[in-house]
C-alpha atoms as a PDB file:
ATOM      1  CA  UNK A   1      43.326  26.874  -9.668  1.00  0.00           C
ATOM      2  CA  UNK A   2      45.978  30.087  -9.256  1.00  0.00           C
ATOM      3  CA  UNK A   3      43.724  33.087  -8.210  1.00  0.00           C
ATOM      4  CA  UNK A   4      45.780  35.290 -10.400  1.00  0.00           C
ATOM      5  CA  UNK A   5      45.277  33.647 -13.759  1.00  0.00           C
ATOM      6  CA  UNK A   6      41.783  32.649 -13.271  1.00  0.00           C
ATOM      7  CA  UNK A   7      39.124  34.044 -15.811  1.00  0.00           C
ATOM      8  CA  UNK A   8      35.462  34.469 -15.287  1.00  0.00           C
ATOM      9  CA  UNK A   9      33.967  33.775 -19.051  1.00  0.00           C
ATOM     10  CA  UNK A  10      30.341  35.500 -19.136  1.00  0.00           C
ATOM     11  CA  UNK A  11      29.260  33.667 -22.921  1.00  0.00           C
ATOM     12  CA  UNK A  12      26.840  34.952 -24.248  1.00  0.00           C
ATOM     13  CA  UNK A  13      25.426  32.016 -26.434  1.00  0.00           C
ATOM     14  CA  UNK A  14      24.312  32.970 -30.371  1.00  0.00           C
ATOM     15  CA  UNK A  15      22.564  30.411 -32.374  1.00  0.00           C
ATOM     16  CA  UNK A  16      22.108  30.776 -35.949  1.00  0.00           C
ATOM     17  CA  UNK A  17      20.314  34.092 -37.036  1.00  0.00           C
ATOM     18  CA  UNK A  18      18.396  32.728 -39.832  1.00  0.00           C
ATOM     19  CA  UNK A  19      17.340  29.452 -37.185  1.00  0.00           C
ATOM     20  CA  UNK A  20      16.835  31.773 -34.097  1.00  0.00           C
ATOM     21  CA  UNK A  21      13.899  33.001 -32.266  1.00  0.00           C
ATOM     22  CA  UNK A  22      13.300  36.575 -32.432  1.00  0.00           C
ATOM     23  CA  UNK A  23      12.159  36.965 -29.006  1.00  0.00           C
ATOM     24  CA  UNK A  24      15.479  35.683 -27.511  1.00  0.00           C
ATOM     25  CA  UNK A  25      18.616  37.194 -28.249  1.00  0.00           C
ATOM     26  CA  UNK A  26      21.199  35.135 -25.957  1.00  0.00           C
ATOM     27  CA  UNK A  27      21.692  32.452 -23.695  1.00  0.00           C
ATOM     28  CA  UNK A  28      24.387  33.309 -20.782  1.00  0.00           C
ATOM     29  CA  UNK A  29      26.528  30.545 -19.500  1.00  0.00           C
ATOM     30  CA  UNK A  30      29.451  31.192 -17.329  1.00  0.00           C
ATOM     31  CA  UNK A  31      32.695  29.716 -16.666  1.00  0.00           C
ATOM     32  CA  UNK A  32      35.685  29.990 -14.433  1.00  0.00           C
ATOM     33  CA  UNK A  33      39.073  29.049 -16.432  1.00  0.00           C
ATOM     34  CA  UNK A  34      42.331  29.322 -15.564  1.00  0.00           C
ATOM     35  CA  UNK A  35      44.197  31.442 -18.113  1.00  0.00           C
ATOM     36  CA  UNK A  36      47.201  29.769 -18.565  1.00  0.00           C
ATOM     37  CA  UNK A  37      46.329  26.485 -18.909  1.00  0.00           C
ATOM     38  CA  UNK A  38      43.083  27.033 -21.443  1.00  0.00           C
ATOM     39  CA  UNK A  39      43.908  26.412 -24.687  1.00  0.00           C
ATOM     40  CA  UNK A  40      41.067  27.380 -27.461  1.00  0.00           C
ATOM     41  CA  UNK A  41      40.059  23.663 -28.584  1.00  0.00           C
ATOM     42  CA  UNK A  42      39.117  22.842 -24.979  1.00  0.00           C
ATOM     43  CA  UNK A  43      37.175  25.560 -24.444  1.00  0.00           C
ATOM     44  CA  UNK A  44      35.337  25.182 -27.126  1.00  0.00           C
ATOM     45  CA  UNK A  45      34.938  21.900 -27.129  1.00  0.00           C
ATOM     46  CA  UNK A  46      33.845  21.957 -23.033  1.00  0.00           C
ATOM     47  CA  UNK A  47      30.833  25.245 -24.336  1.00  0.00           C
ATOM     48  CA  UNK A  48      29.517  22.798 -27.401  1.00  0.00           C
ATOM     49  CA  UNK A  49      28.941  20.150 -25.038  1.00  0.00           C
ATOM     50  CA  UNK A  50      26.490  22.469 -22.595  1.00  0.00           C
ATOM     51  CA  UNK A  51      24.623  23.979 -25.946  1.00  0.00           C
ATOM     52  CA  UNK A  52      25.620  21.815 -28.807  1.00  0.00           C
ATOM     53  CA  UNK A  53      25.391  23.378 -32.134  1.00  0.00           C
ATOM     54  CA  UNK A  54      23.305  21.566 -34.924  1.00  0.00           C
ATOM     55  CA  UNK A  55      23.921  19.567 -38.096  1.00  0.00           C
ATOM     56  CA  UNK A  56      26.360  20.796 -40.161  1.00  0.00           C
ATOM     57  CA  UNK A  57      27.117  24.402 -37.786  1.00  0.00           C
ATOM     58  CA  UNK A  58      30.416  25.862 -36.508  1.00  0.00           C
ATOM     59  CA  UNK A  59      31.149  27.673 -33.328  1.00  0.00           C
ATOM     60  CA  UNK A  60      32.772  30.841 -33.353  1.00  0.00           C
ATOM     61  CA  UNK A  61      34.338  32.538 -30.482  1.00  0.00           C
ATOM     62  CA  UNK A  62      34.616  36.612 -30.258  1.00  0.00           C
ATOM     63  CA  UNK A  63      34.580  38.766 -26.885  1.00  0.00           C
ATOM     64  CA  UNK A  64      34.519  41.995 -25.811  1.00  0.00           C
ATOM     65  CA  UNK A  65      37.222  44.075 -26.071  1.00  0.00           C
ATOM     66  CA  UNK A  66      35.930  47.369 -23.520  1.00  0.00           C
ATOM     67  CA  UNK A  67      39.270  49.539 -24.415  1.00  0.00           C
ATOM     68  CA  UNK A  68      38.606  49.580 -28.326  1.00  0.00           C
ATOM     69  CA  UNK A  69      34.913  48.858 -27.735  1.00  0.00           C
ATOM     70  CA  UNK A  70      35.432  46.155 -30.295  1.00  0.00           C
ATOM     71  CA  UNK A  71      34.737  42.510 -31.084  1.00  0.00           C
ATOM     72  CA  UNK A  72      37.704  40.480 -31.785  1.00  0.00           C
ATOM     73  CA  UNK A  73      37.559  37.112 -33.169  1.00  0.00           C
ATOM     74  CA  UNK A  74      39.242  34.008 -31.023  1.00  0.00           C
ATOM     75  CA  UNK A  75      40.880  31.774 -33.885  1.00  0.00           C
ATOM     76  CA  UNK A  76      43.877  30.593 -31.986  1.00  0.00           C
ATOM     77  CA  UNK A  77      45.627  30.004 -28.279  1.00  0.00           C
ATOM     78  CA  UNK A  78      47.490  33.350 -29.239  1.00  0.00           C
ATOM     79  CA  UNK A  79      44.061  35.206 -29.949  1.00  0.00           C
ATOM     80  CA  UNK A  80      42.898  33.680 -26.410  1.00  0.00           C
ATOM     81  CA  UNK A  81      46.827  34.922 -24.566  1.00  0.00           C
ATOM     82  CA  UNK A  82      46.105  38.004 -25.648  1.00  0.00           C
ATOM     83  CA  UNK A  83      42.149  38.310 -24.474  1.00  0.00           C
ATOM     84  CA  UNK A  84      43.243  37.168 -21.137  1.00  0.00           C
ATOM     85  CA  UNK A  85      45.808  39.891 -20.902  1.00  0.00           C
ATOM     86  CA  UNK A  86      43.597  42.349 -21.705  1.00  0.00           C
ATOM     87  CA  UNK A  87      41.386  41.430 -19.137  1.00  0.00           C
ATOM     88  CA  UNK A  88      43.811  40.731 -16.523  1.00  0.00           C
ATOM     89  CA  UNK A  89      42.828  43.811 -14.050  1.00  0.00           C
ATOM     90  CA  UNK A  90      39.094  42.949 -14.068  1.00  0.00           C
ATOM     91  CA  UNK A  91      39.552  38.753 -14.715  1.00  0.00           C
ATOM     92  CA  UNK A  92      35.973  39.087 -15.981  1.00  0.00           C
ATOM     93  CA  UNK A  93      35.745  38.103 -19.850  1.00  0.00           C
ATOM     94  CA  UNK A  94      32.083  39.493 -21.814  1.00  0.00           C
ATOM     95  CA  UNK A  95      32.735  36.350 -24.558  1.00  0.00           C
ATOM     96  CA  UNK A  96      30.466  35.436 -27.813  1.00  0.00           C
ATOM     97  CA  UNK A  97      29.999  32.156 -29.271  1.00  0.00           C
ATOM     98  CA  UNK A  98      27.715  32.460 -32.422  1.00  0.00           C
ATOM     99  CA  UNK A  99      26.819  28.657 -34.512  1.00  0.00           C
ATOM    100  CA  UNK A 100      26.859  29.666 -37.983  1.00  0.00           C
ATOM    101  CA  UNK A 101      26.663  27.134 -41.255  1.00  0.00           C
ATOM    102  CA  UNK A 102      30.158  25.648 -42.324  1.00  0.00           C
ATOM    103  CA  UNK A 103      29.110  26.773 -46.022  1.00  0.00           C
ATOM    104  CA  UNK A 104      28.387  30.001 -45.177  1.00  0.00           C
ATOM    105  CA  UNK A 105      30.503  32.695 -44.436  1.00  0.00           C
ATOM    106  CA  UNK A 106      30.535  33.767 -40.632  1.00  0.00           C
ATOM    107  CA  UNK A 107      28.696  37.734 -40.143  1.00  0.00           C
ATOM    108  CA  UNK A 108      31.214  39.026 -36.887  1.00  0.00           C
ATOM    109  CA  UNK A 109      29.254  41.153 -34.477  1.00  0.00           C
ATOM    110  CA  UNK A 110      29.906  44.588 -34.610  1.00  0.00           C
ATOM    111  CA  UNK A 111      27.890  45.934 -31.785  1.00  0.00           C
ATOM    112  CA  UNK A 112      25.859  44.972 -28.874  1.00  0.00           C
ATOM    113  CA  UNK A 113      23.357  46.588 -26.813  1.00  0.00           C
ATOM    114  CA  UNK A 114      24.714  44.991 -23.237  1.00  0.00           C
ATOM    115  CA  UNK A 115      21.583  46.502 -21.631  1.00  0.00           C
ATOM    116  CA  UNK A 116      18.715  43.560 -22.681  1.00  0.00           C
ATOM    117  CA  UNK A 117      17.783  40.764 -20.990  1.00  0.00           C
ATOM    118  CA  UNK A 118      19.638  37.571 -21.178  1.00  0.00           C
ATOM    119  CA  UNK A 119      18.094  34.273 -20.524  1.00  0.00           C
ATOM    120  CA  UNK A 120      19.597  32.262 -18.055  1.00  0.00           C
ATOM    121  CA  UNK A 121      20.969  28.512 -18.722  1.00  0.00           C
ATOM    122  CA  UNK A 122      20.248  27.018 -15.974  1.00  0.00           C
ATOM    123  CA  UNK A 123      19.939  23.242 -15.934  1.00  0.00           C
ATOM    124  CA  UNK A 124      19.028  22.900 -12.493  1.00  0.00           C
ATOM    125  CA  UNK A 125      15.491  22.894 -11.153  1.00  0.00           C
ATOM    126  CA  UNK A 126      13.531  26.296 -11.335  1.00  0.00           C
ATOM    127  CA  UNK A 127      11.060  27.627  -8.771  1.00  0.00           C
ATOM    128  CA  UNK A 128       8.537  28.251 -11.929  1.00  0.00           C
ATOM    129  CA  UNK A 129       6.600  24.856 -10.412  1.00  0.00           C
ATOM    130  CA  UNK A 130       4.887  26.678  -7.458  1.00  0.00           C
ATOM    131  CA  UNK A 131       1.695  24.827  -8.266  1.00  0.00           C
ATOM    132  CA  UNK A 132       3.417  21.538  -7.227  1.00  0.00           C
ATOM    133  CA  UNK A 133       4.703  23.261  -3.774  1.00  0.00           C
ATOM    134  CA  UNK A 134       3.439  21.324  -0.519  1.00  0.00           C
ATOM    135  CA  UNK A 135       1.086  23.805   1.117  1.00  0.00           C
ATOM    136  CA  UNK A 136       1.880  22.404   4.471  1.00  0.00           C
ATOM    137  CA  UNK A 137       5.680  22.050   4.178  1.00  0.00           C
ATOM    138  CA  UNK A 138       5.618  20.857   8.185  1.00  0.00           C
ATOM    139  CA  UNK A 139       4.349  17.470   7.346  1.00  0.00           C
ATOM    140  CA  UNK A 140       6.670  17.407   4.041  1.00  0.00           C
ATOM    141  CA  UNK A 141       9.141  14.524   5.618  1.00  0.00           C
ATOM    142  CA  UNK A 142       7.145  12.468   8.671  1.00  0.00           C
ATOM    143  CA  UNK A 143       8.308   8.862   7.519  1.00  0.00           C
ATOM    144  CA  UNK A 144       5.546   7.517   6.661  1.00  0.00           C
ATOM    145  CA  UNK A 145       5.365   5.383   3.050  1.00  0.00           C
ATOM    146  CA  UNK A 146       2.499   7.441   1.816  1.00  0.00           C
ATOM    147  CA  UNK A 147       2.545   5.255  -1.479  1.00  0.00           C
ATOM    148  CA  UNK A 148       2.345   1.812   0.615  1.00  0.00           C
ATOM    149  CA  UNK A 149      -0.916   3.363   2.748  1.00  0.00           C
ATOM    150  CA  UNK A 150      -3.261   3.080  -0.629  1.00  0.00           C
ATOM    151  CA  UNK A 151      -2.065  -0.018  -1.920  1.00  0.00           C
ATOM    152  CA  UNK A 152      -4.746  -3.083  -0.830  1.00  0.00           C
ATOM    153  CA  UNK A 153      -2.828  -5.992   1.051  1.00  0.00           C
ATOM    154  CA  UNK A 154      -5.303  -8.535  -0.407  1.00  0.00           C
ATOM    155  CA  UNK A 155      -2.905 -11.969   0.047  1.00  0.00           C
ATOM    156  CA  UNK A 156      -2.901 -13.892  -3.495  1.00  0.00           C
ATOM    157  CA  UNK A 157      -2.322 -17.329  -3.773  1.00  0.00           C
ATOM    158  CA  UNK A 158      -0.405 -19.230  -5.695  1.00  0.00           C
ATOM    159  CA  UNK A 159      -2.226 -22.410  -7.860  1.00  0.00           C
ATOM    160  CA  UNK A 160       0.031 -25.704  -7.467  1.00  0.00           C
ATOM    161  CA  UNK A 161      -0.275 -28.122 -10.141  1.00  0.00           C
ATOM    162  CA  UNK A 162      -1.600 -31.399  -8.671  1.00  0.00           C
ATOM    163  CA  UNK A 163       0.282 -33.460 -11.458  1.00  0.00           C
ATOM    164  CA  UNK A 164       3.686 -34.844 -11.816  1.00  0.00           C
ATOM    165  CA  UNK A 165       5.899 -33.159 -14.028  1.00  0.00           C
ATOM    166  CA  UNK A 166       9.567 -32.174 -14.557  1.00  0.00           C
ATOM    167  CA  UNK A 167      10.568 -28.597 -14.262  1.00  0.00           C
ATOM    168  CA  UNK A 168      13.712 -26.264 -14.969  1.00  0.00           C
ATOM    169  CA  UNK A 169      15.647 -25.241 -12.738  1.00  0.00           C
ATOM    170  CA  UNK A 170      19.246 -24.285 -12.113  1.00  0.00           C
ATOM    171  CA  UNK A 171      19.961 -26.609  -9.477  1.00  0.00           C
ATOM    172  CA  UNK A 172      18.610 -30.014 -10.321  1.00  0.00           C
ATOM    173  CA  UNK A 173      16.460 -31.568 -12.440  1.00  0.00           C
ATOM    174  CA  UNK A 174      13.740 -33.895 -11.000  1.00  0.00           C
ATOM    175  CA  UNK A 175      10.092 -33.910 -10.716  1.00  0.00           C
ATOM    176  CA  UNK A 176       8.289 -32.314  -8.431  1.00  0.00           C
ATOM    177  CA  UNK A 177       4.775 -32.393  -7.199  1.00  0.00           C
ATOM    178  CA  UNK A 178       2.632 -29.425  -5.969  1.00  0.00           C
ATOM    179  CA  UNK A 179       5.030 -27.245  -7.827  1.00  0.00           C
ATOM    180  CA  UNK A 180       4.393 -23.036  -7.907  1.00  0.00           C
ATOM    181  CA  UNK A 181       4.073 -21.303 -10.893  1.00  0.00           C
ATOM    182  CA  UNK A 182       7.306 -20.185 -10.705  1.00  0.00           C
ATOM    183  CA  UNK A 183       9.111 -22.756 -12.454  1.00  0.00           C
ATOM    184  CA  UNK A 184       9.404 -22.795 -16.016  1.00  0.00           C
ATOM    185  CA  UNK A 185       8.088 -26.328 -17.070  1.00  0.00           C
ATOM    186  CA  UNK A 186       9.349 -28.479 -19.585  1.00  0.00           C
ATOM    187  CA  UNK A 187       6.907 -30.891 -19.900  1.00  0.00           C
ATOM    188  CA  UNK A 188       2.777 -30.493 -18.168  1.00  0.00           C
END
């Protein structure tokens, strides 16, 4: 990827309003691109598959625009030429991508307050699970099965039938006596 046409995309993801919790107001993803070969289908397309909309909703795409302080709306590859030359000195990109119902029309955002909390999409493993944290992190790896110590190693035996009989097999067919239970019988 060229240094000097790669784009850091900081998305700020918008679900529906009506569908939305109150309590969260965005989830951040980031991306790098490279600005000149992006084209707007893709990056749509690669966004939806991290935080797929739901049934029957349509992505749209604005960003940030700090000159005019305004929101533009990303229809087309021209729309997304244009955002990355605006953002060419700082090659970091504040983008919006709000799901909204196909049969309803699309309210643009006209402000943001950039100074609230964002939560995080993160898909890897958090350090919320302190609770399930080995105290004594010296003994974590000693090789030692600790699921095989527990297990009882009481031998089992295996009943032979006495009788004559034919069994299946895939290699011959014959009878057998003091067969295991292992073969599938035709015929006891």
């Amino acid at each position: 990827m060229d240094q000097n046409s790669s784009y850091m995309l900081q998305i700020k993801m918008l679900g529906n309003r009506k569908h939305t919790r109150k309590d969260i107001k965005c989830v951040l993803l980031e991306k790098v691109v490279d600005g000149d070969l992006t084209n707007i289908k893709d990056l749509v397309e690669s966004i939806t598959k991290q935080c797929p909309p739901s049934y029957l909703e349509v992505p749209h795409v604005q960003y940030y625009d700090k000159i005019t302080k305004t929101f533009p709306e990303v229809k087309s590859d021209q729309d997304l030429m244009l955002m990355f030359e605006k953002h060419s000195k700082t090659k970091v990109v504040t983008m919006f991508m709000g799901y909204w119902n196909s049969f309803e029309p699309y309210e643009l955002i006209t402000e943001w307050s950039f100074d609230e909390q964002l939560q995080q999409n993160n898909n890897d493993d958090q350090d919320d699970d302190n609770y399930l944290k080995n105290p004594f992190s010296d003994n974590e790896h000693v090789g030692v099965d600790e699921e095989g110590l527990y297990l009882e190693t009481i031998p089992t035996n295996v009943r032979k039938n006495p009788c004559a009989h034919t069994y299946s097999s895939t290699r011959r067919k014959q009878k057998v006596k003091n067969a295991t239970k292992h073969w599938v019988c035709e015929k006891v």
